[in-house]
N, C-alpha and C. Protein backbone atom coordinates (compact mmCIF):
# COMPACT_ATOMS: atom_id res chain seq x y z
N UNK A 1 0.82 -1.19 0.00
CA UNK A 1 0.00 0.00 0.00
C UNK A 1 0.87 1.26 0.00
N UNK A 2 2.28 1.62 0.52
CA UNK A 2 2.64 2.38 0.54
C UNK A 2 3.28 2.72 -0.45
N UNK A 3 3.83 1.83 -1.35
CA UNK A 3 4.22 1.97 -2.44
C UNK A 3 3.83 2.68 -3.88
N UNK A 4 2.30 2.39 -3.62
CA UNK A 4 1.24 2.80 -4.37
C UNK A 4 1.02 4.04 -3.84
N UNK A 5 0.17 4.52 -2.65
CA UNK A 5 0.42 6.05 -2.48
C UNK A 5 1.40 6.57 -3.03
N UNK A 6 2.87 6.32 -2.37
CA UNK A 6 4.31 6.83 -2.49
C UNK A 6 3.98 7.49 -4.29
N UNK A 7 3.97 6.15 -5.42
CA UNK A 7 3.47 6.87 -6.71
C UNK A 7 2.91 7.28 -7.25
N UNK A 8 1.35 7.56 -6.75
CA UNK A 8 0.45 8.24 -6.73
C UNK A 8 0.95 9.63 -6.67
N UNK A 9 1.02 10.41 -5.15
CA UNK A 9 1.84 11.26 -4.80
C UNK A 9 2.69 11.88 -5.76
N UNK A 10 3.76 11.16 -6.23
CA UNK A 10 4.80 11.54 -7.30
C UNK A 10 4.18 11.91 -8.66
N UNK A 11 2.99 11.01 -8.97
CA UNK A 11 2.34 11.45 -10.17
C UNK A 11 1.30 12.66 -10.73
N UNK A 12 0.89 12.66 -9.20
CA UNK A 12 0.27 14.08 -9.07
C UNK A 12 1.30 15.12 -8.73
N UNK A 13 2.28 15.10 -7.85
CA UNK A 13 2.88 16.60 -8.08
C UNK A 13 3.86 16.89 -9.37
N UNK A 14 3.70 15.98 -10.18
CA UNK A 14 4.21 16.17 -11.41
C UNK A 14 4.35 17.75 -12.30
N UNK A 15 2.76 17.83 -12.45
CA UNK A 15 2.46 19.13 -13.23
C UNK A 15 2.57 20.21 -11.78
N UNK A 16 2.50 19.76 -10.63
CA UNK A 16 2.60 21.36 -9.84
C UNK A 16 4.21 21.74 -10.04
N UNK A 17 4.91 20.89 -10.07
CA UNK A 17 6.70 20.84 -9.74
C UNK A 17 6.60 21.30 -11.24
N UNK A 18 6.50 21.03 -12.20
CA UNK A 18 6.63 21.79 -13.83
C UNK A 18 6.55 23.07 -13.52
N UNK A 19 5.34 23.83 -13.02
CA UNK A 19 4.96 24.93 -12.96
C UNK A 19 5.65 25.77 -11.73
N UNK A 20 6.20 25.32 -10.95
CA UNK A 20 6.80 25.97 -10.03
C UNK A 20 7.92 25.92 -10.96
N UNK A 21 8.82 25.21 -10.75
CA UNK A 21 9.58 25.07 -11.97
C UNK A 21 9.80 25.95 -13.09
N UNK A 22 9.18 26.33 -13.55
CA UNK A 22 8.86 26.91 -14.65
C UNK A 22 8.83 28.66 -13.76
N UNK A 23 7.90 29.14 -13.36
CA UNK A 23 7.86 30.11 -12.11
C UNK A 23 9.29 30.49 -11.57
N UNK A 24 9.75 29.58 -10.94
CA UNK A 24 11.39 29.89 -10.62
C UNK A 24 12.62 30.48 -11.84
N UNK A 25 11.94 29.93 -12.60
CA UNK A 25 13.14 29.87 -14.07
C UNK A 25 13.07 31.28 -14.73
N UNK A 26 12.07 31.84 -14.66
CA UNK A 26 11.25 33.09 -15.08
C UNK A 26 11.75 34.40 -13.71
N UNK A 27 11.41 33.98 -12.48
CA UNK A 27 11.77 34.99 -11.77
C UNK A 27 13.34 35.13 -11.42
N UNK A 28 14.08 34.21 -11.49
CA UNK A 28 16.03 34.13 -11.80
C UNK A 28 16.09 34.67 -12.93
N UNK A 29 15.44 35.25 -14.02
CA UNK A 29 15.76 35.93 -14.62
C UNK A 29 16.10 35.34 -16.42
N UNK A 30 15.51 33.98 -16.61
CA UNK A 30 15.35 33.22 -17.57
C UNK A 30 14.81 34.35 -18.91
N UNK A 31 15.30 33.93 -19.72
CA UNK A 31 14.29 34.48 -20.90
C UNK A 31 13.26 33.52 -21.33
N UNK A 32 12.27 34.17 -21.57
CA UNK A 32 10.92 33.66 -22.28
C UNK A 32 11.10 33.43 -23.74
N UNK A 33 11.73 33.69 -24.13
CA UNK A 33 11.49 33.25 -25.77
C UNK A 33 12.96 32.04 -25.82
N UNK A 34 12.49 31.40 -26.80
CA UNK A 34 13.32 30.25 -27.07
C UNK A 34 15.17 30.70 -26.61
N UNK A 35 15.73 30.69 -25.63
CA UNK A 35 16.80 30.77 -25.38
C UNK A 35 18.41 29.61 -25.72
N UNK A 36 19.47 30.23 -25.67
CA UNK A 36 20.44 29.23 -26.33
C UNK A 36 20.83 28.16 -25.61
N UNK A 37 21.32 26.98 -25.52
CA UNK A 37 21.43 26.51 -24.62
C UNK A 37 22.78 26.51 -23.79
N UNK A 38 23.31 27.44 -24.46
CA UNK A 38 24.29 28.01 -22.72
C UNK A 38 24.15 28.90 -21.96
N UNK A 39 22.61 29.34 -22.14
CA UNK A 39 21.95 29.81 -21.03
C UNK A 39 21.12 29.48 -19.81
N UNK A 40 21.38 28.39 -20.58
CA UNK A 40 20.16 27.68 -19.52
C UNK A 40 20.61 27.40 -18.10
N UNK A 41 19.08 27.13 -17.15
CA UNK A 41 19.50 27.57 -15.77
C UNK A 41 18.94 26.42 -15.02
N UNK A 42 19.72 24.79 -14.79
CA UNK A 42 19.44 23.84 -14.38
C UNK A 42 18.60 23.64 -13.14
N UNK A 43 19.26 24.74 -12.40
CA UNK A 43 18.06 24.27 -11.10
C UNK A 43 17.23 24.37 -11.02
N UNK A 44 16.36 25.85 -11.84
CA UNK A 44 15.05 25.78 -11.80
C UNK A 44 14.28 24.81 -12.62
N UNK A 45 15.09 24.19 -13.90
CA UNK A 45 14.39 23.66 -14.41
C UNK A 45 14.48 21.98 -14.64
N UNK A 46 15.72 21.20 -14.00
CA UNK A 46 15.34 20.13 -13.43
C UNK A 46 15.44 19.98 -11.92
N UNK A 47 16.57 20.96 -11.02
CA UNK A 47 16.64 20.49 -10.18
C UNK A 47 15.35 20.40 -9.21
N UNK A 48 14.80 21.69 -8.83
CA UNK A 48 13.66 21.81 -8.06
C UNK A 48 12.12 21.37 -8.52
N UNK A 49 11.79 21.00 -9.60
CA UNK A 49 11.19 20.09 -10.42
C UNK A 49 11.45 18.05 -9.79
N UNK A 50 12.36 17.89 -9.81
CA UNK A 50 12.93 16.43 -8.93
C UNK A 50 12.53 16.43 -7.83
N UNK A 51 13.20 17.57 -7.06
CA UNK A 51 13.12 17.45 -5.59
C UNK A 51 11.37 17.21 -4.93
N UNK A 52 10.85 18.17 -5.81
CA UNK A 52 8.93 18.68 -5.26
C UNK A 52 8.56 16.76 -5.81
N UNK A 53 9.09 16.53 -7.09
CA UNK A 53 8.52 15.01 -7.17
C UNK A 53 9.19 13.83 -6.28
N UNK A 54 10.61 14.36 -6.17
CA UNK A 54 11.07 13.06 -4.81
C UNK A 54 10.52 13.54 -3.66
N UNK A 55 10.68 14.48 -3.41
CA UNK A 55 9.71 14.92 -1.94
C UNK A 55 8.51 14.62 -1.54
N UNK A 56 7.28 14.10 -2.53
CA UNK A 56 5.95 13.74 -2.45
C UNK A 56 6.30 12.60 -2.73
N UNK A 57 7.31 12.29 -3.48
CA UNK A 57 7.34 10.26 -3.33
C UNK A 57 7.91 9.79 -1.95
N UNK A 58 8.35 10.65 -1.49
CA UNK A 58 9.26 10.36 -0.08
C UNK A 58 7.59 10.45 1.12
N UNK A 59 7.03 11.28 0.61
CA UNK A 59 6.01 11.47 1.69
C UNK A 59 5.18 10.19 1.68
N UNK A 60 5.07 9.72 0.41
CA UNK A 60 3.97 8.73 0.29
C UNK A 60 4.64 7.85 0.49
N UNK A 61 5.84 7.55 0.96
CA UNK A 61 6.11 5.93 1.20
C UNK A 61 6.53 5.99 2.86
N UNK A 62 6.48 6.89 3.85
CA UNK A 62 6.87 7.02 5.19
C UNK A 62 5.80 6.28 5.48
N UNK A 63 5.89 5.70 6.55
CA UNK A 63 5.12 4.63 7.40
C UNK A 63 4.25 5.76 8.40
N UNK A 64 3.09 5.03 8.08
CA UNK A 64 2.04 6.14 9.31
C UNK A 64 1.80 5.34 10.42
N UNK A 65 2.04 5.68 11.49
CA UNK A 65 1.35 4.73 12.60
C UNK A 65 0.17 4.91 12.77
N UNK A 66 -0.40 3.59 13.21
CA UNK A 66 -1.81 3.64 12.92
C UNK A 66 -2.74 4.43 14.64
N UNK A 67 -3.99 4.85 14.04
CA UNK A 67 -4.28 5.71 14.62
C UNK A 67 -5.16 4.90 16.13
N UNK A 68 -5.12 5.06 17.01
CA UNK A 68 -5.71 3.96 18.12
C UNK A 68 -7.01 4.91 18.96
């Protein structure tokens, strides 16, 4: 069962982590129109994108103790 949440989780914050993602890349100062690629600015646009999706896969696989 946790396994399944865990990717659930990951599959839904998919498109929020794009858009933050995307958000970050823009306010560091990215250009909007097709830019070269030795401009480009990795963290906003894979690193913190990974993290928001390992971070919700990490959430969904922690063990909950059960509630008594």
């Amino acid at each position: 069962m946790r396994v399944m949440r865990g990717l659930v989780f990951g599959a839904v914050s998919v498109l929020p982590a794009l858009f933050f993602g995307m958000m970050a890349y823009v306010l560091m100062g990215g250009e909007t129109s097709f830019p070269e690629w030795e401009t480009w600015m990795y963290g906003p646009c894979y690193l913190l994108p990974a993290l928001i999706v390992g971070g919700s896969l990490f959430l969904g696989l922690r063990d909950e103790e059960d509630a008594e």
